[in-house]
Protein backbone atom coordinates (compact mmCIF):
# COMPACT_ATOMS: atom_id res chain seq x y z
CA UNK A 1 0.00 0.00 0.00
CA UNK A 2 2.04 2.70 -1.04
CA UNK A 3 2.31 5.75 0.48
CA UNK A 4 0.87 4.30 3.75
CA UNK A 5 3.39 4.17 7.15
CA UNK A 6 4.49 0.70 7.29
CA UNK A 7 3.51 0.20 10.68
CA UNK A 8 -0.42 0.68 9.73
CA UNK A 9 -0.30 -1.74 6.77
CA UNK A 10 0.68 -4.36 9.28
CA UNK A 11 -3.26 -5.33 10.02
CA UNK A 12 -4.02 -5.57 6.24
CA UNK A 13 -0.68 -7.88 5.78
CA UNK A 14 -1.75 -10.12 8.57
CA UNK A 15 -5.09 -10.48 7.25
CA UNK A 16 -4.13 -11.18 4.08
CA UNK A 17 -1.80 -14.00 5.65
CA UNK A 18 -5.12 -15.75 7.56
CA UNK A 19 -6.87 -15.09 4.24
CA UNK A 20 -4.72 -17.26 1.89
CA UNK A 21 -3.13 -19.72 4.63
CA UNK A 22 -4.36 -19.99 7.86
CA UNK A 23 -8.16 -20.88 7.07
CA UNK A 24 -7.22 -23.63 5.32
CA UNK A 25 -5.15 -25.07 8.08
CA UNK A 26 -8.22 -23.93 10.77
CA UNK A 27 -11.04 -25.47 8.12
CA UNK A 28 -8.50 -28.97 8.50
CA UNK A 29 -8.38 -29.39 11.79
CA UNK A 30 -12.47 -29.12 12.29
CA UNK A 31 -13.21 -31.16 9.62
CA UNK A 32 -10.93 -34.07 11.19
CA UNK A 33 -12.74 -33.27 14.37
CA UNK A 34 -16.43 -33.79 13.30
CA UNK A 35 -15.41 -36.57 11.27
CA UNK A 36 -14.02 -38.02 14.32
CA UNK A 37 -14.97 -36.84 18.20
CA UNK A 38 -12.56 -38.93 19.88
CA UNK A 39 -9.78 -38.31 17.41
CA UNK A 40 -8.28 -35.04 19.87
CA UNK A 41 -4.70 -35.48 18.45
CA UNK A 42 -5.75 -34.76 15.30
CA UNK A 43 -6.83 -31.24 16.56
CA UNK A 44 -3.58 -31.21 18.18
CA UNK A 45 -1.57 -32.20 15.10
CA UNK A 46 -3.40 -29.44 13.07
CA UNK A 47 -3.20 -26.35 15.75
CA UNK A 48 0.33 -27.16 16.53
CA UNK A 49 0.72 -27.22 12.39
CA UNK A 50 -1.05 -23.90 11.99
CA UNK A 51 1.50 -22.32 14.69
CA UNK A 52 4.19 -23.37 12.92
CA UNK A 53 3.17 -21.76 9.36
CA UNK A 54 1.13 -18.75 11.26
CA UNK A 55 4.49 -17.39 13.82
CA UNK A 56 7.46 -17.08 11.27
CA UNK A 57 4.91 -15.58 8.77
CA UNK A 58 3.58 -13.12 11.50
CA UNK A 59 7.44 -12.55 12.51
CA UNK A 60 8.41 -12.15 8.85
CA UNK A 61 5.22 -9.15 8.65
CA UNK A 62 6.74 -7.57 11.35
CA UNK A 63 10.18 -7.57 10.58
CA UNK A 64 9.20 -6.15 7.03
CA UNK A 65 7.27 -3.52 8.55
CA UNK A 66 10.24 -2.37 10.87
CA UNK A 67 12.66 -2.38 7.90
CA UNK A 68 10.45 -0.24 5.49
CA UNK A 69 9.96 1.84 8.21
CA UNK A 70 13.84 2.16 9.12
CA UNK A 71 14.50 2.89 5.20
CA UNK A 72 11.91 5.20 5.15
CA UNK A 73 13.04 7.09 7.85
CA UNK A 74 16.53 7.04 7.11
CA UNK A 75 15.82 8.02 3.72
CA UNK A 76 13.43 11.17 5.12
CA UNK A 77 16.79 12.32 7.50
CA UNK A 78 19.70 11.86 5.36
CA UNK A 79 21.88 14.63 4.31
CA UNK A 80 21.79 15.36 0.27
CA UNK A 81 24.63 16.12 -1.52
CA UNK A 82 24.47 17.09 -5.15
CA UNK A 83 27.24 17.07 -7.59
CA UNK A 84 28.38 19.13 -10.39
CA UNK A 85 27.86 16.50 -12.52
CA UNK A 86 26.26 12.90 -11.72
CA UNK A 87 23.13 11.28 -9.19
CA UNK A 88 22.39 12.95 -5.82
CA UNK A 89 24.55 11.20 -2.28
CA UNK A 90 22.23 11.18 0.52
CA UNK A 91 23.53 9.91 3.75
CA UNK A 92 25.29 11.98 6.63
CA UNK A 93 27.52 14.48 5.50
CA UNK A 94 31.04 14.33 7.62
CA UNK A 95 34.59 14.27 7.96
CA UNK A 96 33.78 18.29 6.60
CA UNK A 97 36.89 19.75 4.98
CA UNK A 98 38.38 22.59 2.71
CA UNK A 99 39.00 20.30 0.38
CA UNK A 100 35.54 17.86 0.88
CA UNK A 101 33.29 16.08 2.07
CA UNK A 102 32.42 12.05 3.38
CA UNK A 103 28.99 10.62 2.55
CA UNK A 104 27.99 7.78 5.06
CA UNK A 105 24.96 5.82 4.06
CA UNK A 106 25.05 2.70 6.80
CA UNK A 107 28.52 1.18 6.27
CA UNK A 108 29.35 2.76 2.76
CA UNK A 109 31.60 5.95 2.73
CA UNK A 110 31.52 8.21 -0.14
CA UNK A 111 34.34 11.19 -0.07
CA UNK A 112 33.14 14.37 -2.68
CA UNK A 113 35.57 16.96 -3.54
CA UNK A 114 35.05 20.46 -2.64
CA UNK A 115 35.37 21.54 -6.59
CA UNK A 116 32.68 18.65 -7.36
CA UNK A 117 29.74 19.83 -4.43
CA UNK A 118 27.03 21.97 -6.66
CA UNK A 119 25.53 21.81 -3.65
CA UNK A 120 24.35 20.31 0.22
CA UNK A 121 21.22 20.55 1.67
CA UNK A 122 21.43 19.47 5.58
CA UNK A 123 18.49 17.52 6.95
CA UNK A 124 16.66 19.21 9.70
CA UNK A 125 17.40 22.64 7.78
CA UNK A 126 14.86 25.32 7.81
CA UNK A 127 12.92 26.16 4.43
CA UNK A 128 14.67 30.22 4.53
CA UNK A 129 18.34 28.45 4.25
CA UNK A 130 17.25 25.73 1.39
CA UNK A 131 15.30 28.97 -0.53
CA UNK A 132 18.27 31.30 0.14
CA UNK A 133 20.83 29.33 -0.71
CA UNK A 134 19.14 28.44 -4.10
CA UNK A 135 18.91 31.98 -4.37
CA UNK A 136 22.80 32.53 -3.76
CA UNK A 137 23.54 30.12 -6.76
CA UNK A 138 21.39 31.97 -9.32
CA UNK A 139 22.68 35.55 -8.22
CA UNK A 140 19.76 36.67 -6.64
CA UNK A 141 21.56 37.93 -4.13
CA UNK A 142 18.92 40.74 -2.43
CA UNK A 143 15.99 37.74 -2.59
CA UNK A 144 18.45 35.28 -0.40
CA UNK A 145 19.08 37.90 2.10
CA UNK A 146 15.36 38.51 2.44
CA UNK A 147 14.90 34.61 3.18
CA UNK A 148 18.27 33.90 5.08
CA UNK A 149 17.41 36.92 7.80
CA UNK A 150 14.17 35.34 8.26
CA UNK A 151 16.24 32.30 10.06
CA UNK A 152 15.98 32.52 14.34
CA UNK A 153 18.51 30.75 16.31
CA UNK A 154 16.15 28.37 17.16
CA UNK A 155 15.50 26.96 14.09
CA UNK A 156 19.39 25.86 13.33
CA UNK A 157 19.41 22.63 15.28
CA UNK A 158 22.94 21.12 13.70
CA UNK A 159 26.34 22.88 13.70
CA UNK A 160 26.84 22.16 10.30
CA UNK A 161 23.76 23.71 9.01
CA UNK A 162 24.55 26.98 11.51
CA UNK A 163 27.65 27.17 9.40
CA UNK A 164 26.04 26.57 6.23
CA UNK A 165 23.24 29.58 7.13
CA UNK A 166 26.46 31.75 8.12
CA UNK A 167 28.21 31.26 5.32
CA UNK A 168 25.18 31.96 2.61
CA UNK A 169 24.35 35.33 4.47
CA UNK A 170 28.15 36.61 4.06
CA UNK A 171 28.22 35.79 1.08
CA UNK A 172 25.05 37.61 -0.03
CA UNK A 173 26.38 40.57 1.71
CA UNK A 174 29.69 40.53 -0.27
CA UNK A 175 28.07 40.27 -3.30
CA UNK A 176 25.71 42.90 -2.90
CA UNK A 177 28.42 45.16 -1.08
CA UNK A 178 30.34 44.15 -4.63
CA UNK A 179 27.88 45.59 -6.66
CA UNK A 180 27.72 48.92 -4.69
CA UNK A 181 24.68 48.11 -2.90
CA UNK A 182 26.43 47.59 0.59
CA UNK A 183 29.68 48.30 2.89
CA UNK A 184 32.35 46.36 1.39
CA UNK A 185 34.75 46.78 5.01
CA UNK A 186 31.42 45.42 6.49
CA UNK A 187 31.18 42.23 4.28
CA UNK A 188 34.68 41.56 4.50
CA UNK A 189 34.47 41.77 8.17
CA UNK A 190 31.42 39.36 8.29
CA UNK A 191 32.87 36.66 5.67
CA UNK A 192 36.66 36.94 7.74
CA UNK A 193 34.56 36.14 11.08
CA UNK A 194 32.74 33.10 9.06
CA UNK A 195 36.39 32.02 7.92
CA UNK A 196 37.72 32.55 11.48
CA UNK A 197 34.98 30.93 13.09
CA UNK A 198 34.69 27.29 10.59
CA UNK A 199 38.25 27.37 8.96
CA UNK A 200 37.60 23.80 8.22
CA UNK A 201 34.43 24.09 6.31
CA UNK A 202 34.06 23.04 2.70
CA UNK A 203 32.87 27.18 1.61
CA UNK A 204 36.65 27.98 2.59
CA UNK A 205 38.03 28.34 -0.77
CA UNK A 206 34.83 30.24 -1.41
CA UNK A 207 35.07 32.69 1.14
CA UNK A 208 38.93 33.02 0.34
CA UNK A 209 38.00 34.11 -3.35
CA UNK A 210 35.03 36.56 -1.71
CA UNK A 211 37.58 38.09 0.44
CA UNK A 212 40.35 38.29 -2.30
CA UNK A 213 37.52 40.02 -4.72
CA UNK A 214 36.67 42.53 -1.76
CA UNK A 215 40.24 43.60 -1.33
CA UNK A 216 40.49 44.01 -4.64
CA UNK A 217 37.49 46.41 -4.88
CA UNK A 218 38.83 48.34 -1.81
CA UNK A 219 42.54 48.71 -3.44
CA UNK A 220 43.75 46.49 -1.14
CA UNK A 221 46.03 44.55 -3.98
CA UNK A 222 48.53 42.88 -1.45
CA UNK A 223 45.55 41.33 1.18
CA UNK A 224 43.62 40.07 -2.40
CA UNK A 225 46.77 38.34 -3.50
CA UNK A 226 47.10 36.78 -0.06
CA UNK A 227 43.49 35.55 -0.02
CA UNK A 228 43.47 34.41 -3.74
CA UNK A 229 46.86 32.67 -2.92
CA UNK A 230 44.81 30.55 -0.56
CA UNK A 231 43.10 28.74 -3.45
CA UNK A 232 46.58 27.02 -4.68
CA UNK A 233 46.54 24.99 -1.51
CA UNK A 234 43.08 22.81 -2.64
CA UNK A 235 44.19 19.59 -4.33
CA UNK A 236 42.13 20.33 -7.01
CA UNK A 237 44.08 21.97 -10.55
CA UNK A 238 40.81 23.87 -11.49
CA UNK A 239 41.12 25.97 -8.34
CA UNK A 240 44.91 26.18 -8.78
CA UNK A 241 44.81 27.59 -12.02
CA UNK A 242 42.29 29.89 -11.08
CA UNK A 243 44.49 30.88 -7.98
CA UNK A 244 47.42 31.38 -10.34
CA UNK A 245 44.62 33.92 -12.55
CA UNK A 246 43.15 35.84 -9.49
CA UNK A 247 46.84 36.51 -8.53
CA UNK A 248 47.17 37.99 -12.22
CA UNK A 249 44.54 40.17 -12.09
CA UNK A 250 45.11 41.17 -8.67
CA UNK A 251 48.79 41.93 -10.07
CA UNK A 252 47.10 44.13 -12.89
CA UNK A 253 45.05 46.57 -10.54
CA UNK A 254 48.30 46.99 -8.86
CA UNK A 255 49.86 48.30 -11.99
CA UNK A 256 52.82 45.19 -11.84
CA UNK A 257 51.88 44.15 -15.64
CA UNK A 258 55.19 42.67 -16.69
CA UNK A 259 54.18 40.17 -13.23
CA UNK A 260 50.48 39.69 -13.91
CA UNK A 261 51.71 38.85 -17.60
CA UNK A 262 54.27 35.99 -16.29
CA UNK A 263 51.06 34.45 -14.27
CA UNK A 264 48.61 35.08 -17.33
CA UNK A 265 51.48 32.59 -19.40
CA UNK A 266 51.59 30.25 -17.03
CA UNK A 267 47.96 29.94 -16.80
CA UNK A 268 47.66 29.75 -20.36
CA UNK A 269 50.63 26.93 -20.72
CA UNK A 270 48.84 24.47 -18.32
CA UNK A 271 47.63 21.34 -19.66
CA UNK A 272 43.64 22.06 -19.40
CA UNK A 273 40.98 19.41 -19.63
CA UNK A 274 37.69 20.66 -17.92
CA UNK A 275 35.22 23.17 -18.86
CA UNK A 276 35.83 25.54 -15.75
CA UNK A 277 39.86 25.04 -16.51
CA UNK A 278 39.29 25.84 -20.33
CA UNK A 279 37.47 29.19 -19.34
CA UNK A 280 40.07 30.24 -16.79
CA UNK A 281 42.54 29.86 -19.50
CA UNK A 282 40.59 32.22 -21.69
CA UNK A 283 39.90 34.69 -19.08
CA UNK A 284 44.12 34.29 -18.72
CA UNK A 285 44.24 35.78 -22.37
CA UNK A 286 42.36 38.69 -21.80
CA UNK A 287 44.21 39.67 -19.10
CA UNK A 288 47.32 38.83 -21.17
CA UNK A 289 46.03 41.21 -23.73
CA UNK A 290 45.95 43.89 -21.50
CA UNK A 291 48.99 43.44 -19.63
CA UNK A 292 50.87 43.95 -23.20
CA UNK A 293 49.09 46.95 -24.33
CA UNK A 294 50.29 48.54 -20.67
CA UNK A 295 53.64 47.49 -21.94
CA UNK A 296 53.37 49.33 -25.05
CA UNK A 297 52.62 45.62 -27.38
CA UNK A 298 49.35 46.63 -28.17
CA UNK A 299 49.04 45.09 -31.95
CA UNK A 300 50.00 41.96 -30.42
CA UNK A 301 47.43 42.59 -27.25
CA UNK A 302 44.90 43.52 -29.93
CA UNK A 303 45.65 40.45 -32.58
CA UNK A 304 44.47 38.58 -29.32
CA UNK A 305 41.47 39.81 -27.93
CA UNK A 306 40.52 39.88 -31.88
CA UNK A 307 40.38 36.10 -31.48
CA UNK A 308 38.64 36.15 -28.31
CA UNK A 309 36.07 38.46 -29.78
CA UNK A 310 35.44 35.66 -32.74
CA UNK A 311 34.51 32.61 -29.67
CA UNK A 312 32.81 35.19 -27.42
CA UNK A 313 29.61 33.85 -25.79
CA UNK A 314 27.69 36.74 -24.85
CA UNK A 315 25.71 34.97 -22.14
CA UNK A 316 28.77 34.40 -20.14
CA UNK A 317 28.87 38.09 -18.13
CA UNK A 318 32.32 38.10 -16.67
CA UNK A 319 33.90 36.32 -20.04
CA UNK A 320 32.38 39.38 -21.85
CA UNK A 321 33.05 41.99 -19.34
CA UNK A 322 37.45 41.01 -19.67
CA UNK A 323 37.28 40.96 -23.12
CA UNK A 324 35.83 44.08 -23.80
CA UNK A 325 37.83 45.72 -21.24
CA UNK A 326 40.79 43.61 -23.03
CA UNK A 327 39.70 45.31 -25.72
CA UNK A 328 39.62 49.23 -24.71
CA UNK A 329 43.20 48.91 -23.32
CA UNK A 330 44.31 47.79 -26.59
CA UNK A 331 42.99 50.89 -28.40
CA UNK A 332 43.54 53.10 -26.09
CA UNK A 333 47.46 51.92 -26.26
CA UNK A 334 46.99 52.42 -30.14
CA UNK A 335 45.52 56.08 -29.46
CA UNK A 336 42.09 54.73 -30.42
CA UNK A 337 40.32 57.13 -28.23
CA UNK A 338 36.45 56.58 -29.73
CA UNK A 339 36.99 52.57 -29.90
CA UNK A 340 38.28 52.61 -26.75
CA UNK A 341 35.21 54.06 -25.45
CA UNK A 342 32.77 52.01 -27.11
CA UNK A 343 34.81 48.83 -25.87
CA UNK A 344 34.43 50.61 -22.13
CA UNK A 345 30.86 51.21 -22.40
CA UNK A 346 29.91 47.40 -23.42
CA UNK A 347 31.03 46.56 -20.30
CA UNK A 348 29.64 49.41 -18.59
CA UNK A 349 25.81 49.07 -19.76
CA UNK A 350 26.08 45.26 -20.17
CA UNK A 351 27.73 43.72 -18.02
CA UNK A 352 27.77 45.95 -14.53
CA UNK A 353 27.18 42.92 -12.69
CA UNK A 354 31.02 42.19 -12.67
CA UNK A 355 32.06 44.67 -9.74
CA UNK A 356 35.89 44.94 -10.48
CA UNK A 357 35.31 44.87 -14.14
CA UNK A 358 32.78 47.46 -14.27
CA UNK A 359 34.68 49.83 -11.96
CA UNK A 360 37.76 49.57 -14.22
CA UNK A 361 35.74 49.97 -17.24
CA UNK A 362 34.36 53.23 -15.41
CA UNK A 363 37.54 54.36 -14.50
CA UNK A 364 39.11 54.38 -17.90
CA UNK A 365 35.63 56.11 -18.99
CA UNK A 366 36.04 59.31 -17.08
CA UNK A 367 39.49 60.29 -18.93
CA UNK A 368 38.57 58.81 -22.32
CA UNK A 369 34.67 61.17 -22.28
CA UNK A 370 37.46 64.13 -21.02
CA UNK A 371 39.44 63.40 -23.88
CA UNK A 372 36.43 63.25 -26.36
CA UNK A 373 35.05 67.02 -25.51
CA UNK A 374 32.34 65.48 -23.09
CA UNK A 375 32.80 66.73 -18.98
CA UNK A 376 29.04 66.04 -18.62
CA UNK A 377 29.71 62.14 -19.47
CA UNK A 378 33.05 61.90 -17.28
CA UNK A 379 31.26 63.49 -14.38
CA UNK A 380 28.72 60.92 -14.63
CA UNK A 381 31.56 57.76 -15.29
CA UNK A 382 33.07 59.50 -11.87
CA UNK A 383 30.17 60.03 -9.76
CA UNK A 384 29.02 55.87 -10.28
CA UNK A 385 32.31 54.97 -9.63
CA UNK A 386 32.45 56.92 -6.37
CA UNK A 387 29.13 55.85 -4.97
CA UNK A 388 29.60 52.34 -6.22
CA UNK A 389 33.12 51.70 -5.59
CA UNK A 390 34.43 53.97 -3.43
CA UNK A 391 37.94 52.54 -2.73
CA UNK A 392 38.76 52.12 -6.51
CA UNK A 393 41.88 53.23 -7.26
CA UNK A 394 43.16 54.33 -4.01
């Protein structure tokens, strides 16, 4: 009877038992009876042979009941972890590390890596956490505040998901801080007391890159390298060549192009096999391109953002964002003034989602819109990049 607890099908599976066995065994012994008074024993003989089919097949009921009931409830409480790519793990997520997790379903262990986790939803979590963290991972950043604020104290009953709720609410701050719509010293502050507080949680290398892209967006080159560093130490190569990238760019805002260049090549001379690596190592060629237009190379900068250009998805935001900025430095290092700024404004108007991006691509925009006769236009470039970024450039 599906759908039904196990426990209350166990009067219908009994029944069903008497039904097909024991009232043939009952209708036996009281025809042997009438047929002969005196003949006791064969009563005996017949009750004793109904007990012996009627107990193990009550016993075996019951012990089916308890086990559907045990799977069902173990099923209902386990831990889910879902993959990047592959079937759901449910069990009970532990053994929590930077670099992964262990799945234990009964006396199978399953370990995930940190770069393979899409996602973990905790059993016993409330509904705000599950919606806000699905809001996190489509960008909806001001939506999964909204739920995760909604969370009391009482309602985080494991350690692991109190981490989990912490985590997803600094995060949600630094993005939005990010994007100019928050206090980027306060979201550091918050995702440094996460890190602080669970430096063995499998969101570390997450919260390393957060931090590293706040820094960053403060001017603080030399704490974003530290924090991007961080991301070398994860056995996984996808977030080492991505470390080895961050670094680069974090290099470039610093003005050290000849450096940033060296850790562009190296990204771009790796051996890549996955998707995420693959994209890394075109995002590596952007900033390539504009390291060697700063260095006065820029037909060679500008032969290569050419070819990213040609491969450009314009779905991917960030992707777009580097090459177009790829693309101003390039002209603007040929004296290009007028290209420059159209490269400048694609990012700016499509893709100001990208905090660092955009406030570089505003930067640049204030001198170029000087340089083309129009002080209304730079005033405005300056003005967004004061109110949304407000430590750019110092």
């Amino acid at each position: 009877m599906p759908g039904l607890n196990p426990i209350l099908t166990l009067p219908h599976r009994v029944g069903a038992f008497w039904g097909s066995v024991g009232n043939a065994g009952i209708i036996t012994g009281v025809v042997d009876l009438v047929k002969d008074p005196s003949n006791s024993g064969s009563l005996t003989r017949s009750t004793t042979f109904i007990r012996s089919l009627v107990v193990p097949a009550i016993l075996k009921v019951f012990t089916a009941a308890i086990c559907a009931l045990t799977t069902t409830l173990a099923s209902a409480q386990s831990d889910r972890v879902y993959p990047v790519s592959g079937s759901m793990i449910s069990g009970k997520v532990t053994d929590i590390k930077p670099d992964g997790v262990t799945v234990e379903s009964g006396s199978k262990k399953t370990s995930v890596a940190v770069d393979s986790i899409a996602k973990i939803v905790f059993d016993g979590e409330p509904a705000s956490l599950s919606k806000g963290r699905e809001f996190v991972i489509s960008g909806q950043y001001d939506q999964a505040l909204d739920e995760l604020k909604r969370i009391g104290a009482g309602d985080l009953k494991r350690d692991v998901v109190k981490t989990d709720a912490m985590f997803f609410l600094a995060q949600s701050e630094s993005k939005m801080a990010l994007t100019g719509r928050g206090s980027t010293t306060d979201a550091a502050t918050k995702m440094l007391g996460f890190v602080r507080a669970n430096p063995t949680s499998f969101h570390f290398y997450e919260a390393a890159k957060t931090l590293g892209d706040l820094a960053v967006s403060m001017g603080k080159y030399d704490q974003a390298t530290t924090y991007y560093g961080a991301l070398a130490k994860a056995p996984s190569l996808d977030l080492k060549i991505e470390s080895k990238y961050l670094t680069g760019q974090s290099k470039l805002g610093q003005g050290s192009d000849a450096e940033a260049q060296a850790d562009f090549d190296a990204v771009i001379g790796i051996k890549a096999e996955s998707t995420a690596a693959l994209r890394i190592q075109t995002l590596a060629k952007a900033g390539r391109a504009v390291a060697l237009a700063r260095q006065g190379k820029g037909d060679e900068g500008m032969k290569l953002v050419d070819s990213l250009i040609e491969t450009l998805n314009p779905a991917d935001s960030e992707m777009s964002a580097r090459i177009y900025n790829a693309q101003g430095a390039t002209l603007e290092s040929a004296g290009d003034t007028l290209g420059a700024t159209i490269a400048y404004l694609h990012t700016h108007l499509m893709c100001s989602g990208q905090a660092d991006a955009h406030a570089e691509a505003l930067s640049r925009l204030v001198g170029l819109w000087t340089k083309l006769g129009k002080p209304d236009r730079a005033a405005e470039a300056r003005s967004e990049l004061q109110q949304r970024y407000p430590g750019w450039g110092k």
